[in-house]
Protein backbone atom coordinates (compact mmCIF):
# COMPACT_ATOMS: atom_id res chain seq x y z
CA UNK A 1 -45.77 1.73 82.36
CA UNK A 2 -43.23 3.52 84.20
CA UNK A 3 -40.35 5.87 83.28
CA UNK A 4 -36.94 5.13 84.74
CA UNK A 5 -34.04 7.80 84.45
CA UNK A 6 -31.65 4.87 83.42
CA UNK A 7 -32.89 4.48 79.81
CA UNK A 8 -32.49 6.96 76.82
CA UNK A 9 -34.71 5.52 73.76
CA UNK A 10 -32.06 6.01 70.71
CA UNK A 11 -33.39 6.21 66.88
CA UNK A 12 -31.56 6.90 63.61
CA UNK A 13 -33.31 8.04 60.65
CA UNK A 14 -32.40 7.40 58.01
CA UNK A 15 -33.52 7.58 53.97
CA UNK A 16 -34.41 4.54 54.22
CA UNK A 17 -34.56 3.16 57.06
CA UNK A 18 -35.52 3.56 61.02
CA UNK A 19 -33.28 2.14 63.98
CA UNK A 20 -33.53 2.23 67.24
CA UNK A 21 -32.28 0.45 70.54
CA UNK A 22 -32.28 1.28 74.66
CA UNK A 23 -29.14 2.92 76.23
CA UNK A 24 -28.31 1.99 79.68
CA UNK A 25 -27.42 5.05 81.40
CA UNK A 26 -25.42 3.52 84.14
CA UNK A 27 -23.74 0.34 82.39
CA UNK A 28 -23.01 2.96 79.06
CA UNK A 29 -23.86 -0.21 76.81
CA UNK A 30 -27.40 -0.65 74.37
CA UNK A 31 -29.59 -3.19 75.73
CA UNK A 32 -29.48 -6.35 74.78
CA UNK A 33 -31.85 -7.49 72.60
CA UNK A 34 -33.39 -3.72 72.31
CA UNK A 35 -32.31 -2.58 69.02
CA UNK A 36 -33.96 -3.51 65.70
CA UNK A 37 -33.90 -1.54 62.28
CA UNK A 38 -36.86 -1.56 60.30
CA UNK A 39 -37.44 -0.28 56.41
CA UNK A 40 -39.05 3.23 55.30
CA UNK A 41 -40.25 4.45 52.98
CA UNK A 42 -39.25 7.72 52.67
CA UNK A 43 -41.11 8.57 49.71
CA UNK A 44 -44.64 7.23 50.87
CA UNK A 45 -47.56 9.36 52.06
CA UNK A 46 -47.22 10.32 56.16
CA UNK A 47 -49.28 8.09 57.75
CA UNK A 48 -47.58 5.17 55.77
CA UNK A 49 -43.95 6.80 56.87
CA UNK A 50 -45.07 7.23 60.65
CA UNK A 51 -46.41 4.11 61.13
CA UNK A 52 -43.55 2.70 59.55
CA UNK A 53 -41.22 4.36 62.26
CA UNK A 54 -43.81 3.33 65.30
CA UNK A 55 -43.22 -0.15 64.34
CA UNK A 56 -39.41 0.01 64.75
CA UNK A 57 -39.67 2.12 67.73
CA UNK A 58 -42.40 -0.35 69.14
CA UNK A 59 -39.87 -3.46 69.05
CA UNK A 60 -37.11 -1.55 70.77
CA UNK A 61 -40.20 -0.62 73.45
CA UNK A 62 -40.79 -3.54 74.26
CA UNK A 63 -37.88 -5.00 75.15
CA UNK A 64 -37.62 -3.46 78.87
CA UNK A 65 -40.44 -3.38 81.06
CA UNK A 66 -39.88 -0.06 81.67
CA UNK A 67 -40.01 3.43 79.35
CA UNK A 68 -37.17 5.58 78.99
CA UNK A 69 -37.19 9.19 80.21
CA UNK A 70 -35.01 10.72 77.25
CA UNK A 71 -35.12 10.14 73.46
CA UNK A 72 -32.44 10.94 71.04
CA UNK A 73 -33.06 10.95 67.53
CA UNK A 74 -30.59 11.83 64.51
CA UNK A 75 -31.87 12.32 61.30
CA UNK A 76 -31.08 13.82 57.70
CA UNK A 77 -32.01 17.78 56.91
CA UNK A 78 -32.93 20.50 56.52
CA UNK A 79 -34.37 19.94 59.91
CA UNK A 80 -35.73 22.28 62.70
CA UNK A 81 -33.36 20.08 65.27
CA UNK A 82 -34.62 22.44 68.38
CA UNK A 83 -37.79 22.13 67.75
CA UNK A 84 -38.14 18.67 65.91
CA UNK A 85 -39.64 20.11 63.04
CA UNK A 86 -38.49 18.31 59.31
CA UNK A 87 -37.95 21.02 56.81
CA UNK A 88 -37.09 18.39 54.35
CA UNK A 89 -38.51 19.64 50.52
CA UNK A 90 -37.44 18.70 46.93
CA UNK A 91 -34.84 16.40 48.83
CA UNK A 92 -36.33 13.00 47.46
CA UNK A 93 -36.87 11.94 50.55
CA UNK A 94 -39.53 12.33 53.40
CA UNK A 95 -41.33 15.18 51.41
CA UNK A 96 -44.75 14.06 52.95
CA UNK A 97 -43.20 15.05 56.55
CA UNK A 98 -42.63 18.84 55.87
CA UNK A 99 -43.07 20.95 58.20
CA UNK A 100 -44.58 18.02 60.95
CA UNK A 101 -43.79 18.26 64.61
CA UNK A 102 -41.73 14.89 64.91
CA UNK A 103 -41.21 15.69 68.80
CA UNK A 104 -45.07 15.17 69.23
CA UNK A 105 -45.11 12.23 67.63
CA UNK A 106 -42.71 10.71 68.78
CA UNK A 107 -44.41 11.56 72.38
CA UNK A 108 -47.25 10.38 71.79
CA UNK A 109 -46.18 7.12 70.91
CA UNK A 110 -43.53 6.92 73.78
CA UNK A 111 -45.20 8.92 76.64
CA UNK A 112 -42.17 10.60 76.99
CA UNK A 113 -42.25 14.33 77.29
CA UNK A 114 -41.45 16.38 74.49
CA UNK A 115 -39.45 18.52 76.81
CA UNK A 116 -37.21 14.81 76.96
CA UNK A 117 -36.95 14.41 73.44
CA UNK A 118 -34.08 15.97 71.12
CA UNK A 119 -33.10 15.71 67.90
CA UNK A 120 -29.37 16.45 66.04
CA UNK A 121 -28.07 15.77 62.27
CA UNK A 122 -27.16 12.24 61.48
CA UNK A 123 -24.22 12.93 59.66
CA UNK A 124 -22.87 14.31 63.20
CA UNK A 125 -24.49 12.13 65.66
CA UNK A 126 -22.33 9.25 63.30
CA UNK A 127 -18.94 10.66 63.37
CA UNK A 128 -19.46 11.30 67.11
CA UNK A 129 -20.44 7.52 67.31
CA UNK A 130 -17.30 6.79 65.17
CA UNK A 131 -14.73 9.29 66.86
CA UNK A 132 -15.78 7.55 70.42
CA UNK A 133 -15.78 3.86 69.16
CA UNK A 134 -12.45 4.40 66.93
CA UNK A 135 -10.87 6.27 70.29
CA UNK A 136 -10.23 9.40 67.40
CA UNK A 137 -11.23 12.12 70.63
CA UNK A 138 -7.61 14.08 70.00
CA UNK A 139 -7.53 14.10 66.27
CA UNK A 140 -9.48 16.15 63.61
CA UNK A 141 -11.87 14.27 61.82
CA UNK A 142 -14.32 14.42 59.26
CA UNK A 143 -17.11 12.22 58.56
CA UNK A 144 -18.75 11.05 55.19
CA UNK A 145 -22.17 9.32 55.12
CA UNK A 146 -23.20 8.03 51.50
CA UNK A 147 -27.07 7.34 50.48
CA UNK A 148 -30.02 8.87 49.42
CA UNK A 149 -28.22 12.12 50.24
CA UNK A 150 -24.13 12.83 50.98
CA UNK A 151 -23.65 13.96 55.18
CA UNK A 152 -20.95 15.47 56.06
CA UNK A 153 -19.27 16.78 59.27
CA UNK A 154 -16.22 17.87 61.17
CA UNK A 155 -14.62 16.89 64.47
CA UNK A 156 -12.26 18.87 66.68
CA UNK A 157 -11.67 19.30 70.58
CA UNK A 158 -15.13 17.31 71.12
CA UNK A 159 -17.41 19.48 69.05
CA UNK A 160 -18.87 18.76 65.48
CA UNK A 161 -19.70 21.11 63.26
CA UNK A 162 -22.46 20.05 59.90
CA UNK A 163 -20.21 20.72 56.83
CA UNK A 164 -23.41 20.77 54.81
CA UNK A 165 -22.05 19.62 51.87
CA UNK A 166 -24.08 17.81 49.99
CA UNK A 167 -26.02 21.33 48.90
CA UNK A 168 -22.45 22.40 47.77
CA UNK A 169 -22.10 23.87 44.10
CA UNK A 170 -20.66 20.37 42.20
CA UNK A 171 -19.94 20.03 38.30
CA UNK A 172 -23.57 22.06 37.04
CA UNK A 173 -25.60 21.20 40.07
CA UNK A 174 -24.90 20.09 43.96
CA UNK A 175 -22.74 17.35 45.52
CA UNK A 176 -25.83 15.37 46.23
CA UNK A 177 -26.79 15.12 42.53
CA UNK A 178 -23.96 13.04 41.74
CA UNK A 179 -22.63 11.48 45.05
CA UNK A 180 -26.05 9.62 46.08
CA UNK A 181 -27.88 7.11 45.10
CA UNK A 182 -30.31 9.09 42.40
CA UNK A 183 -26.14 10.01 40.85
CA UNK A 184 -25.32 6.83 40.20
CA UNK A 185 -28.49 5.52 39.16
CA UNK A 186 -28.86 8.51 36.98
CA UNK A 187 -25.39 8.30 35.29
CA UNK A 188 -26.56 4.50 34.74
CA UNK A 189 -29.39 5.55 32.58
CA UNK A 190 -27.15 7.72 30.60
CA UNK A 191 -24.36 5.61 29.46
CA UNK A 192 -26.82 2.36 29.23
CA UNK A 193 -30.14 4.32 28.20
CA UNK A 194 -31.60 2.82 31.51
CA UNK A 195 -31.07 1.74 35.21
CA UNK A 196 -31.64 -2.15 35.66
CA UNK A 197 -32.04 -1.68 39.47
CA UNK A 198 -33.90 1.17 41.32
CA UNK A 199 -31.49 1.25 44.48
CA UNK A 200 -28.14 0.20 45.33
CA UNK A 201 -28.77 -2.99 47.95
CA UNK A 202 -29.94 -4.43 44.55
CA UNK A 203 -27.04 -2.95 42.54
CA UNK A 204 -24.90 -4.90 44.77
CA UNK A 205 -26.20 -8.35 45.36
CA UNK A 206 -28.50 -9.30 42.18
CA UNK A 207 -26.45 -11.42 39.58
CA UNK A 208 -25.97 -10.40 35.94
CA UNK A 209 -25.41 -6.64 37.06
CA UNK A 210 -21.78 -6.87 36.63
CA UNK A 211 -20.58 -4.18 33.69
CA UNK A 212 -23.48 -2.11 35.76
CA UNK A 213 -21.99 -2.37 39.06
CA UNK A 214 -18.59 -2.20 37.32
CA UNK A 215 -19.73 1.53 35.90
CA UNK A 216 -21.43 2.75 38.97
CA UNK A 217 -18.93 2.32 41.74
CA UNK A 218 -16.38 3.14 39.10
CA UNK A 219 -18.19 6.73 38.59
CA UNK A 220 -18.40 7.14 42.35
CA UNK A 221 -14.94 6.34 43.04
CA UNK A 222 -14.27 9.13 40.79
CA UNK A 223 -16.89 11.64 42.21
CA UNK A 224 -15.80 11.21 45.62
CA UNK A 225 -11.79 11.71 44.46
CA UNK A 226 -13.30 14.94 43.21
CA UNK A 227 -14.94 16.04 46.14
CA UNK A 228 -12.64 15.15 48.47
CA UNK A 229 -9.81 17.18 46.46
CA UNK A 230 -12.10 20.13 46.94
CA UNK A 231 -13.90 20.38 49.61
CA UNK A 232 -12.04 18.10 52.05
CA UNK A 233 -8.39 18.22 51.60
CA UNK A 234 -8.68 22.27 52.42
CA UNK A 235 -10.18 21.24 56.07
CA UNK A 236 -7.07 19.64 56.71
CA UNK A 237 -8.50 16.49 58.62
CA UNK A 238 -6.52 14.13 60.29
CA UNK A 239 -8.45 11.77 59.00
CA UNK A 240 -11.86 10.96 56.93
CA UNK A 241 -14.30 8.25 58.05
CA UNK A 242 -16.66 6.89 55.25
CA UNK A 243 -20.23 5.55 56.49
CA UNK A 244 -23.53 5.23 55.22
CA UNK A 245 -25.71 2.48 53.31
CA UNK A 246 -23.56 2.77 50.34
CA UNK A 247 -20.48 2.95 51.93
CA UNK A 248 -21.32 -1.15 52.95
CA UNK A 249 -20.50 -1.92 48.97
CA UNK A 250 -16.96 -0.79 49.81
CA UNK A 251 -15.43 -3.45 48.27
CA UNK A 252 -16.13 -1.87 45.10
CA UNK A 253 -14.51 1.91 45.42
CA UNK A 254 -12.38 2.16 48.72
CA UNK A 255 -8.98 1.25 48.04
CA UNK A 256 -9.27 3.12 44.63
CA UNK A 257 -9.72 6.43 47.15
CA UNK A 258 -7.09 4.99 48.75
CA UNK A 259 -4.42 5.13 46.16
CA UNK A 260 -6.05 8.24 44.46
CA UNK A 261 -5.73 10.52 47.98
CA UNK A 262 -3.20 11.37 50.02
CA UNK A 263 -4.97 11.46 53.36
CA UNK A 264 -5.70 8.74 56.20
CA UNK A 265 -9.31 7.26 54.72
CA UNK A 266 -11.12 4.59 57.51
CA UNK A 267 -13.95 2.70 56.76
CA UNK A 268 -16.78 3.08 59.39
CA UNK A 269 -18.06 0.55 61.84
CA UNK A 270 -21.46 0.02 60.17
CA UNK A 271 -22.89 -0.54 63.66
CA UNK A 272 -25.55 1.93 64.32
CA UNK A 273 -25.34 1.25 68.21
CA UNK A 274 -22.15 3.17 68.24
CA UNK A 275 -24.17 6.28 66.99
CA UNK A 276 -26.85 5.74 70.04
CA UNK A 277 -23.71 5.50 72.88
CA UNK A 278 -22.23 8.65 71.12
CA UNK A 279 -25.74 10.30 71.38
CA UNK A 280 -25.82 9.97 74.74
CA UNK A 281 -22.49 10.92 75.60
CA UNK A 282 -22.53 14.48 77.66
CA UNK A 283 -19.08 15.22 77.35
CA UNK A 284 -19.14 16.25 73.53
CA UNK A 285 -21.10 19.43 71.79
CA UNK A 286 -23.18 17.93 68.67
C-alpha cells in the first residue's frame, strides 16, 4: 500500500488505553471515521500489551486506502522520547515494555520509517491540543492530566515545558501516590478496610458505591487543593486546564477546586482528536 505525504498516523497512550486517528495534512482536520480508542492493559505481559495497541492502530489503518508517511505518538514516562525507548519501571504501569524500542514496532506494523516516527510526553502533547482548541496561544497555561499517574505541563510563547510533577516530594511519598488512581483506591481501603472497585470507571457508574464515591472524590478534591497551593500557584499560570480519565468524573470534585482556589480552573475537552491536530501542528516547540 502506498505512503502519501498528506497523512500523519496520530496515537495516544495512555495507562489504559490506546487511541489513534489519521490527520489530514492539507484540510488540518482527523479523518473521518479514522479514529478509534481501544483498551490496554498496561499491566499485562508484552506481547499481550503490543498486540493490544496493533489492534487500535489497525482500525485507524484501515480507514484510508493509503498509509501515512509520519506517526506521532504521546505517551506517559519516563520515556526515551528521541529514541522511542519506554523507561517506564515501578510506575504500575507498562512495566513489561522497559527498555523496548516502540519506534520499531510501531514500524513494523505501519511500514513507516522509523526515521518518520516521533514520540513526545502526553501530558504536553494534551495541553498543546487544549491551548490550540481553547484559542489559549497568548496566555500561560498549565495542564493537569489525572489517572493511573498525575501529568503535568506548562505553556508559554508556544513552547511546553514537562513539569514532572507527579515524582514531586508529596505528604511522605510523591504526588502520584495520592493524586492517581492507586491514591484513591488506596485511601479507600484505609478508611473502609477495603476497595469495592479496582478502578475508577467503576467507582463512578456502578450503583450502591455512593458513601465510596462520596469519600474518594472528596479526598481528591482535597489532594489536588493541596497541590495546586504548592506547586502550581508559584508558576503563576494564567490559567489551569484539568484532563485525563479521571478528570471525566468531574462532577464530583471541580467546582469544590473552584471555590477552594483562587485561579482560572477549565475543564478539558475530553476529545483526544484535539491532542492529534496539536501534534501535528509545526508552529509550537513540544
Amino acid at each position: 500500500m502506498p505512503h502519501t505525504d498528506n497523512l500523519f498516523l496520530c496515537a495516544d497512550l495512555g495507562g489504559t488505553h490506546c487511541s489513534s486517528g489519521l490527520v489530514q495534512v492539507s484540510s488540518g482536520y482527523v479523518l473521518e471515521g479514522s479514529y478509534f480508542r481501544g483498551n490496554v492493559n498496561s499491566l499485562a505481559e508484552r506481547g499481550q500489551i503490543l498486540s493490544e495497541i496493533k489492534e487500535t492502530i489497525d482500525k485507524t489503518l484501515s480507514a484510508a486506502t493509503v498509509r501515512p508517511s509520519k506517526i506521532f505518538i504521546s505517551c506517559p514516562g519516563p520515556f526515551d522520547y528521541e529514541n522511542g525507548i519506554s523507561l517506564m519501571d515501578g510506575m504500575n504501569k507498562y512495566q513489561a515494555l522497559l527498555h523496548v524500542n516502540l519506534k520499531k514496532f510501531f514500524s513494523a506494523i505501519t511500514g513507516v520509517d522509523v526515521a518518520s516516527i516521533y514520540f513526545y510526553n502526553d501530558a504536553s502533547a494534551f495541553l498543546l491540543g487544549e491551548v490550540v482548541n481553547k484559542k489559549m496561544e497568548t496566555r500561560r497555561v498549565v495542564g493537569l492530566t489525572l489517572g493511573t499517574g498525575l501529568g503535568s505541563s506548562l505553556y508559554e510563547n508556544g513552547t511546553i515545558v514537562d513539569l514532572n510533577l507527579g515524582s514531586a516530594r508529596f505528604h511522605t511519598g510523591i504526588v502520584e501516590d495520592v493524586i492517581s488512581t492507586r491514591g484513591m483506591l488506596s485511601h479507600l481501603k484505609e478508611v473502609f478496610g477495603s476497595a469495592p472497585v479496582s478502578n475508577i470507571k467503576d467507582l463512578v457508574h456502578l450503583d450502591g458505591l455512593d458513601e465510596y464515591r462520596k469519600e474518594a472524590f472528596g479526598f481528591l478534591s482535597e489532594q489536588l487543593v493541596a497541590f495546586i497551593k504548592e506547586y502550581i500557584c508559584p508558576l503563576n499560570p494564567d490559567s489551569i486546564i484539568i484532563g485525563g480519565s479521571i478528570a471525566k468524573a468531574h462532577i464530583y470534585f471541580f467546582d469544590k477546586l473552584r471555590s477552594a482556589l483562587d485561579v482560572d480552573l477549565s475543564l478539558a475537552s475530553f476529545d483526544e482528536r484535539n491532542l492529534f491536530l496539536g501534534l501535528t501542528l509545526k508552529t509550537f516547540s513540544i
